[in-house]
Protein backbone atom coordinates (compact mmCIF):
# COMPACT_ATOMS: atom_id res chain seq x y z
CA UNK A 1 -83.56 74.41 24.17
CA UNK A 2 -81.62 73.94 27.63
CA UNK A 3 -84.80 72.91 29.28
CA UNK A 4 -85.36 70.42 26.72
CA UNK A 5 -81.83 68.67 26.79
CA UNK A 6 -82.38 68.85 30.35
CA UNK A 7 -85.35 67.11 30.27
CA UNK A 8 -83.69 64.22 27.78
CA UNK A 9 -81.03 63.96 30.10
CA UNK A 10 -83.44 63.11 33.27
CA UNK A 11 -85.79 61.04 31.06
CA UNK A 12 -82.54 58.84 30.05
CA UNK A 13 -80.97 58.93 33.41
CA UNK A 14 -84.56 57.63 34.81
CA UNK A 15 -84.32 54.81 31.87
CA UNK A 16 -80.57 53.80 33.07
CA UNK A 17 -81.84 53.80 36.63
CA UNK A 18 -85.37 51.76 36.13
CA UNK A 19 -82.56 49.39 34.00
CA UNK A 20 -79.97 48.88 36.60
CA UNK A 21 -83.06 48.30 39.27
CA UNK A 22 -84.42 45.32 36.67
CA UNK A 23 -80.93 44.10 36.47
CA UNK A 24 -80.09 44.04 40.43
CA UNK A 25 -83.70 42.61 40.52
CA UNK A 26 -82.48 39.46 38.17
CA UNK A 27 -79.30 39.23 39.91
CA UNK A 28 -80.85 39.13 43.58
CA UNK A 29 -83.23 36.22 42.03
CA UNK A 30 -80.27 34.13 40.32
CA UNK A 31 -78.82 34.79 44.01
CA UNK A 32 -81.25 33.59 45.71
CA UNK A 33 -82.03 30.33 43.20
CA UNK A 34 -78.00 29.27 43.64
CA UNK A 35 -78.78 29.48 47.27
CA UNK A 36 -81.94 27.66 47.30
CA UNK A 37 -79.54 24.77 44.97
CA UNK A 38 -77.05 24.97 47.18
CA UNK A 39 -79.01 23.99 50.07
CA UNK A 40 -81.63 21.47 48.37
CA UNK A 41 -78.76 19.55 47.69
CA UNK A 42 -77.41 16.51 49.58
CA UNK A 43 -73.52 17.68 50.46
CA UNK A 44 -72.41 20.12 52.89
CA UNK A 45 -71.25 22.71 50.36
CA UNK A 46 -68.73 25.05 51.03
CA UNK A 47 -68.13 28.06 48.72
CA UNK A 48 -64.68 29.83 48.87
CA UNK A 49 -63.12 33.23 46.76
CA UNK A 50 -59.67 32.89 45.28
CA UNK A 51 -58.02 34.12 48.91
CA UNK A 52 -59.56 30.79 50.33
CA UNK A 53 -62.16 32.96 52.52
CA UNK A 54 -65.64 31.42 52.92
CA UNK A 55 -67.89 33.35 50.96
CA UNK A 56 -71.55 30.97 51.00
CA UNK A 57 -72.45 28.06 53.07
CA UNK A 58 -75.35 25.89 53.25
CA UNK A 59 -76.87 24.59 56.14
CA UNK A 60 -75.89 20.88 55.98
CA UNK A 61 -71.84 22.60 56.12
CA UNK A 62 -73.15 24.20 59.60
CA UNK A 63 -75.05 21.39 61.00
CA UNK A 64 -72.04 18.40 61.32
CA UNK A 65 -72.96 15.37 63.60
CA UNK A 66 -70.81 14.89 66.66
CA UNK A 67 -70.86 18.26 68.07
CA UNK A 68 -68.27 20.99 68.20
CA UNK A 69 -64.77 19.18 67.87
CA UNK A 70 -66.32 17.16 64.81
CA UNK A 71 -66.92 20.71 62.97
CA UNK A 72 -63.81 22.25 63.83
CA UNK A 73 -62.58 19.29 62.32
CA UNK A 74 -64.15 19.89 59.09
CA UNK A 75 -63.68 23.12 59.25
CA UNK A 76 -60.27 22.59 58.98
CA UNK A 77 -60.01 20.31 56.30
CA UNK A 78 -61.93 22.33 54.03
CA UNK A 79 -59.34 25.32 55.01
CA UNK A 80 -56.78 22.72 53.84
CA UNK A 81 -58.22 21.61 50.96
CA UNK A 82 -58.70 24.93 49.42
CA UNK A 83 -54.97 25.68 50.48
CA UNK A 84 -53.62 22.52 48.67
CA UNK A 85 -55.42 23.13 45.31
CA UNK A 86 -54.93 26.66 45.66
CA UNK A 87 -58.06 27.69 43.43
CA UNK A 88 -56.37 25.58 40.13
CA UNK A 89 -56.80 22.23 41.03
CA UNK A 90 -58.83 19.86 42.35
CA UNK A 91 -57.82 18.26 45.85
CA UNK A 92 -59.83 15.90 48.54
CA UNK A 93 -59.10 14.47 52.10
CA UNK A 94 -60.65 12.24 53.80
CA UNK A 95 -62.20 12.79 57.54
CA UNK A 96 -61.95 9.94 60.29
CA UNK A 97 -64.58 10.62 63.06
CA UNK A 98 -64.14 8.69 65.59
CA UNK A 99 -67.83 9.36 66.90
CA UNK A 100 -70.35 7.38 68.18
CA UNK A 101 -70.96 6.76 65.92
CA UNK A 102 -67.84 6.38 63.93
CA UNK A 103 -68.08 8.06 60.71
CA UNK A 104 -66.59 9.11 57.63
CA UNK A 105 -66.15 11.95 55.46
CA UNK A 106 -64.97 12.95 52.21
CA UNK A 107 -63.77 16.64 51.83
CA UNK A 108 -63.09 17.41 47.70
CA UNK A 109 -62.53 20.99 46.22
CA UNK A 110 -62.88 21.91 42.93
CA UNK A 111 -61.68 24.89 41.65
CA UNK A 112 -64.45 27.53 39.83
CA UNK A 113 -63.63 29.48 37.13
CA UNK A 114 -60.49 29.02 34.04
CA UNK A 115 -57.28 28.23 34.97
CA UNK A 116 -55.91 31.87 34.30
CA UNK A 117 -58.89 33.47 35.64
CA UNK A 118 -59.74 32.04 38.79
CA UNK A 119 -62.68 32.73 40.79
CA UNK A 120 -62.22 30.58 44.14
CA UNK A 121 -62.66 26.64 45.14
CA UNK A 122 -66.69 25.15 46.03
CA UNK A 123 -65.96 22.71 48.52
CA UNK A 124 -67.84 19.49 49.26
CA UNK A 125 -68.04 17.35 52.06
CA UNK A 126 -69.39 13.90 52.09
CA UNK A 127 -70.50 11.59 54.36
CA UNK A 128 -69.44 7.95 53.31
CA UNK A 129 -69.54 5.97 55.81
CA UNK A 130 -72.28 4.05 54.40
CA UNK A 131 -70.46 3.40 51.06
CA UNK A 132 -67.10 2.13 53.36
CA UNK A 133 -69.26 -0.02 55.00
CA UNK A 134 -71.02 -1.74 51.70
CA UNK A 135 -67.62 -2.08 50.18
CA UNK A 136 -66.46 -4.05 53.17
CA UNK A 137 -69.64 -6.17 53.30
CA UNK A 138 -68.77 -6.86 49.44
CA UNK A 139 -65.23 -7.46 49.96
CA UNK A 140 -66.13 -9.81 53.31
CA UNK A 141 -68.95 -11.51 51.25
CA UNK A 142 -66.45 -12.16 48.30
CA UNK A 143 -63.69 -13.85 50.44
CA UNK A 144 -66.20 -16.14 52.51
CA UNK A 145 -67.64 -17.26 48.93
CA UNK A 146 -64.14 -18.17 47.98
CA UNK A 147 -63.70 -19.67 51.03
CA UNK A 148 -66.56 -21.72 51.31
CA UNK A 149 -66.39 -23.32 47.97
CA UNK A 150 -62.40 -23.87 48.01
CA UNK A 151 -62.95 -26.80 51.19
CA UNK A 152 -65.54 -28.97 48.69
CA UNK A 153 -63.91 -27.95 45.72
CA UNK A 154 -60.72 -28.77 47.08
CA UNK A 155 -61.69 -32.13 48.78
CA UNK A 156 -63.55 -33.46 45.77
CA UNK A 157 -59.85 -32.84 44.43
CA UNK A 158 -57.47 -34.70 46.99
CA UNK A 159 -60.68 -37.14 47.01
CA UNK A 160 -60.65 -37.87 42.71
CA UNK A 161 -57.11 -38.07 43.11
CA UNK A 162 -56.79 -41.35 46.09
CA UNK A 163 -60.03 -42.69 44.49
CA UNK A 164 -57.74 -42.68 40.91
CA UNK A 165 -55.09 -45.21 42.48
CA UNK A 166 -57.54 -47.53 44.69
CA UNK A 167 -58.27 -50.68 43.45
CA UNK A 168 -60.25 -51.76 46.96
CA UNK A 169 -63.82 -51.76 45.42
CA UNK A 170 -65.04 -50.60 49.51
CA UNK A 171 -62.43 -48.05 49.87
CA UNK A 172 -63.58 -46.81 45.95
CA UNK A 173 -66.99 -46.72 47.06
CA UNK A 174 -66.31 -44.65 50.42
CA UNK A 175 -64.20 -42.40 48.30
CA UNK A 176 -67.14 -42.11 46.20
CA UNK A 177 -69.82 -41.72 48.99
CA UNK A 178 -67.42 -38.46 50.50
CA UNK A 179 -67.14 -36.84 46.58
CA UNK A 180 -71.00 -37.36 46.02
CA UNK A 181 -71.55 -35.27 49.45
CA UNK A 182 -68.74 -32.99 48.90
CA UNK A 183 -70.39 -32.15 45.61
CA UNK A 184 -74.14 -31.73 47.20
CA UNK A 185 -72.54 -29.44 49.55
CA UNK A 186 -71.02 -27.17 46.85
CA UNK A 187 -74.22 -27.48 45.58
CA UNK A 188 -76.41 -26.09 48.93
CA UNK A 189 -74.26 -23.45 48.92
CA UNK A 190 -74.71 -22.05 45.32
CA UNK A 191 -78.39 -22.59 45.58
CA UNK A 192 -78.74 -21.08 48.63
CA UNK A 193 -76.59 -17.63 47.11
CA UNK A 194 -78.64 -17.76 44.13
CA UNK A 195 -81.75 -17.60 46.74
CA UNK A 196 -80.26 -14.80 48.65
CA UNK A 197 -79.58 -13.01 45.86
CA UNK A 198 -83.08 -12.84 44.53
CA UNK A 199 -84.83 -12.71 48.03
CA UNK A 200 -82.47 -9.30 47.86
CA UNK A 201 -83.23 -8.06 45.28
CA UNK A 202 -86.34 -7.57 46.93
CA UNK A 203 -89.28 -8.26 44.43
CA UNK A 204 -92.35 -9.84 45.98
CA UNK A 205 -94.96 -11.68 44.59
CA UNK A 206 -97.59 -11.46 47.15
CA UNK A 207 -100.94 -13.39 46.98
CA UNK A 208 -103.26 -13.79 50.17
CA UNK A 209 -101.80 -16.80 51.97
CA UNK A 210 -102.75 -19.46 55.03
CA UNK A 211 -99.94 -19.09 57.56
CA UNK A 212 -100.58 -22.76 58.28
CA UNK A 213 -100.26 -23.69 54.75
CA UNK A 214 -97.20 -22.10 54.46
CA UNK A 215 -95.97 -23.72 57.66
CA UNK A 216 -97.05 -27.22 56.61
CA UNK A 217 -94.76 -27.06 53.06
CA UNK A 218 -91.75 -26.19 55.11
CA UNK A 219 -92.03 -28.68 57.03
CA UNK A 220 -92.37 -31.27 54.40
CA UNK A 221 -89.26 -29.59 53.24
CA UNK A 222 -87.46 -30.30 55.93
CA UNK A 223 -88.85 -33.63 56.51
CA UNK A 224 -86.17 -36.15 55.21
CA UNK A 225 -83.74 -34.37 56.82
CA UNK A 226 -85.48 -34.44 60.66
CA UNK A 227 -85.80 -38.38 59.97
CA UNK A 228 -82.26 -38.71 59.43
CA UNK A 229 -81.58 -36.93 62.38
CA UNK A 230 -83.79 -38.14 64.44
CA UNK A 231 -85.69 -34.83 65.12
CA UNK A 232 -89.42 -34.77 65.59
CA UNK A 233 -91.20 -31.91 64.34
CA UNK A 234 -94.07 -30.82 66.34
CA UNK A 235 -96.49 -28.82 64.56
CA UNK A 236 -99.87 -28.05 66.27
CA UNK A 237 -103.07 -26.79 64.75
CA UNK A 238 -102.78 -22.93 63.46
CA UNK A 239 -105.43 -20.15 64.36
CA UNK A 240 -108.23 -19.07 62.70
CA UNK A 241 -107.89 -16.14 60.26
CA UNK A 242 -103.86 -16.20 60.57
CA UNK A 243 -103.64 -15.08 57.22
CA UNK A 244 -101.46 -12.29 55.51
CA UNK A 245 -100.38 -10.82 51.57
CA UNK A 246 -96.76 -12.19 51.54
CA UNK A 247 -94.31 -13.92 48.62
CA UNK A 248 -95.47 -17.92 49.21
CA UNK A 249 -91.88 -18.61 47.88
CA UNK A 250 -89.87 -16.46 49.96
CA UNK A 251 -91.84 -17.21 53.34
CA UNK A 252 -91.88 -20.71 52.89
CA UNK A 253 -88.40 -20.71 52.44
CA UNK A 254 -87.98 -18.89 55.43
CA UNK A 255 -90.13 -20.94 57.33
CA UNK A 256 -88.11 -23.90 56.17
CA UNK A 257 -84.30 -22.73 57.00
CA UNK A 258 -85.58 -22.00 60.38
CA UNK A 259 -86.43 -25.90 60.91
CA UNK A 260 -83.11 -26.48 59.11
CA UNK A 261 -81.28 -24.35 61.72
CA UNK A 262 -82.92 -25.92 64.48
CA UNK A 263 -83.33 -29.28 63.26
CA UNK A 264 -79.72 -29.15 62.38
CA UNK A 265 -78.79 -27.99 65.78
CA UNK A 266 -80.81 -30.57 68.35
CA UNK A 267 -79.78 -33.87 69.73
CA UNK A 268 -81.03 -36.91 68.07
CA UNK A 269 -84.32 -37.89 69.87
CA UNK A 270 -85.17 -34.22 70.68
CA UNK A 271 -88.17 -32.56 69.04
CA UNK A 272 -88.50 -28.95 67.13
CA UNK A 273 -92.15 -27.34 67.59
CA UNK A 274 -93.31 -24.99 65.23
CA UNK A 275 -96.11 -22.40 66.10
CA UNK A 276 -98.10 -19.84 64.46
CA UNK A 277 -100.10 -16.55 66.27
CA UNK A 278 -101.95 -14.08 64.99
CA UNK A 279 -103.03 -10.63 66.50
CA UNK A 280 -104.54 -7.73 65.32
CA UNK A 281 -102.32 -6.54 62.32
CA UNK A 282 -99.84 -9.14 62.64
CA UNK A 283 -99.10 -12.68 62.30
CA UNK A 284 -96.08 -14.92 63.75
CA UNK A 285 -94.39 -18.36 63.15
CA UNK A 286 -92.43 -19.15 66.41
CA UNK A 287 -89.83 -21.84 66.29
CA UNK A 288 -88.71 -23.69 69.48
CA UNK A 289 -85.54 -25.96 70.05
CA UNK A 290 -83.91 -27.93 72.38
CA UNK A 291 -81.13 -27.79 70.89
CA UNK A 292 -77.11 -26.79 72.11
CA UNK A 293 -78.28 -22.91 72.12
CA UNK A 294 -76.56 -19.84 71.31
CA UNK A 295 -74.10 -17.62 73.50
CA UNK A 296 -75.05 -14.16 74.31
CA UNK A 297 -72.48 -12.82 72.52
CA UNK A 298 -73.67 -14.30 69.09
CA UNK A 299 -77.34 -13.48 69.04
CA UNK A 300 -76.63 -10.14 67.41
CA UNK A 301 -74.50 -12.06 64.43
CA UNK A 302 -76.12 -15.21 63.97
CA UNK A 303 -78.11 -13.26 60.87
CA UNK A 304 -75.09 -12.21 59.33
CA UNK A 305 -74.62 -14.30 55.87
CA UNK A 306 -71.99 -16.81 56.74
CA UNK A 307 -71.85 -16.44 60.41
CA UNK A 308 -71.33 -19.43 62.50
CA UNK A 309 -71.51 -19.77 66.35
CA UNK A 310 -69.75 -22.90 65.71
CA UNK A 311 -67.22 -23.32 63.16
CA UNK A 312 -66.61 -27.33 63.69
CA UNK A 313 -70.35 -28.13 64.01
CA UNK A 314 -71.31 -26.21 61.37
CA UNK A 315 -68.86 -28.29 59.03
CA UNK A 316 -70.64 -31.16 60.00
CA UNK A 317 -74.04 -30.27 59.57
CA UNK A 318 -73.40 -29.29 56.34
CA UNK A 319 -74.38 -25.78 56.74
CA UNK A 320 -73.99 -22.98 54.32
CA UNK A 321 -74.44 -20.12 56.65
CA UNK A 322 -76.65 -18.54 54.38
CA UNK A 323 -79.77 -19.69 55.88
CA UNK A 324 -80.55 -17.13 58.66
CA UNK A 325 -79.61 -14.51 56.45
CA UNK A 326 -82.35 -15.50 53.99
CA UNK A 327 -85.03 -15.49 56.41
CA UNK A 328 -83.96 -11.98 57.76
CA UNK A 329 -83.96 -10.76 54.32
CA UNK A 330 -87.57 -12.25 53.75
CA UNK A 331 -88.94 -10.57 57.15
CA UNK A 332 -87.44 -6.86 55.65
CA UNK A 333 -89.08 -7.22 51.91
CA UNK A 334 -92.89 -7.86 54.24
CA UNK A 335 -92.37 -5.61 56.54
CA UNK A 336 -91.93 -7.67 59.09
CA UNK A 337 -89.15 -8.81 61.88
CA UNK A 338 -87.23 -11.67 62.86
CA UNK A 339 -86.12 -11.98 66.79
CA UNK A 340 -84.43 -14.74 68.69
CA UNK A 341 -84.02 -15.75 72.59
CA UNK A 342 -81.77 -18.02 73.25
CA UNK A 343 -79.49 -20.04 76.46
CA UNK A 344 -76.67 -22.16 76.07
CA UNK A 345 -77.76 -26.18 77.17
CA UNK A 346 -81.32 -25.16 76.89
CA UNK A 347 -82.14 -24.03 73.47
CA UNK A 348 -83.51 -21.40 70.96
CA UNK A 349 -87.01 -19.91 70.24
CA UNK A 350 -86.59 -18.07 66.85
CA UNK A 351 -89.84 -15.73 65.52
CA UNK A 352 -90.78 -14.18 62.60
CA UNK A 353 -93.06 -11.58 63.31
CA UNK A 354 -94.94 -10.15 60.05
CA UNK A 355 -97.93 -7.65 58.94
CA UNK A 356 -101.19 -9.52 57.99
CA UNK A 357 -102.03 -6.89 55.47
């Protein structure tokens, strides 16, 4: 009877054992799926127990750009953001490194577990220097749109108001003449946003195109405003075969504020020539000026949207400062690349290199 309690005894103890093996089985699995989370995802995650100790770390928390000082850095503002929340509340800092690069990082903790039952602080730390960066482009692009419409907007304005008490039928019609140009120049400017905001967008319709073709609309674009300004535009013959898959739209118009920009920019009896190349893989519109040139200093900005190399001459064109932008944003949707070369007094060769498909 012994021997058979006995035996009952092992059997069951064998049960609770094979049991608690399952179980430590399961929990080593969950384990190891939290960890395999934890580092498939994009933060630097930082777990802590309620003493603020680091208990789990993925790799991304180990591997911080800029070396040594930049991770003792975080280090210690994870160590302070667990201390301020304490385990209960939630608490971030944020991280200036001053690099190179210069970046910067957001360090939150949230606290795990019930308020009266806490269970320690997961920590994570975020690069967003990328998202500082857009929100000053969109703040910068906001202001210059303001500013850029408030000088027509507010001429047309002080203009309406002298042309309202003239009674000189000449001076009425100057007034006129300046409102009427005042008003096309409000006008560039919101057609040429409402182009840059759909060449951003980045959709392209692409169809198999003649470089030349495309070439030859732009400049018949462009070609009132070269005769007004006395610009010739040279275009020679195009190679054989220079074809690629592109947007016919979006390249023309690219082709086209090039010749504005360096139509607009050369002396009266001075000539803009337009060429086209094609290599294996690639094809390229070059566009060559004699024009007033741009300082060294510039040629990294001059794509920026709004950027102006000069301020006083760029009133007077009547440019928006949208145009280079555009035809950047057309070479990135193909593929492609836009360079430039330029010296002050001599001129500017802009190209626009692009795949053929």
């Amino acid at each position: 009877m012994r021997k058979q309690r006995l035996l009952e005894r092992l059997a069951e103890a064998e049960r609770r054992s094979a049991e608690l093996d399952e179980r430590a089985e399961q929990a080593a699995a969950e384990v190891a799926r939290l960890r395999g989370a934890i580092e498939a995802l994009p933060h630097a995650v930082v777990v802590c127990d309620q003493a603020g100790a680091v208990v789990l770390r993925n790799r991304r928390s180990l591997d911080v750009e800029g070396g040594r000082h930049a991770a003792a850095l975080v280090d210690r503002a994870i160590e302070e953001v667990v201390a301020a929340g304490g385990g209960v509340r939630p608490a971030t800092q944020t991280l200036e490194l001053h690099g190179p690069p210069p970046r910067t990082l957001q360090v939150t903790g949230t606290p795990m577990g019930r308020g009266d039952r806490p269970l320690g602080t997961v920590v994570l730390v975020d690069d967003v220097s990328e998202l500082r960066r857009l929100e000053a482009m969109r703040r910068d692009f906001v202001a210059n749109v303001s500013h850029e419409l408030r000088t027509p907007v507010g001429a047309m304005g002080v203009l309406a108001e002298t042309l309202a008490d003239e009674r000189d039928p000449d001076v009425m019609r100057r007034l006129a003449g300046r409102i009427t140009a005042e008003a096309e120049r409000a006008g560039r400017l919101i057609d040429g946003l409402l182009d840059l905001s759909r060449i951003e967008a980045g959709g392209v319709v692409r169809s198999r195109l003649e470089i030349g073709a495309v070439v030859a609309a732009a400049a018949e674009r462009m070609a009132p405003l070269a005769q007004q300004l006395g610009v010739e535009v040279v275009v020679p013959g195009t190679p054989e075969g220079a074809t690629l898959d592109g947007d016919e739209h979006q390249l023309v118009s690219a082709v086209a504020n090039l010749l504005e920009n360096a139509v607009k920019y050369s002396e009266s009896g001075s000539s803009v020539e337009v060429r086209t190349s094609a290599s294996p893989g690639w094809v390229e519109v070059i566009v060559a000026d004699h024009g007033v040139g741009i300082p060294a200093k510039d040629l990294e900005r001059v794509f920026e949207r709004f950027y102006r190399v000069d301020q006083a001459r760029s009133r007077d064109t009547g440019g928006t400062g949208l145009g280079l932008s555009i035809v950047r944003h057309v070479a990135t949707n193909h593929g492609g690349e836009i360079v430039v070369e330029s010296e002050e007094g001599i001129g500017s060769v802009f190209t626009l290199r692009l795949p053929s498909g």
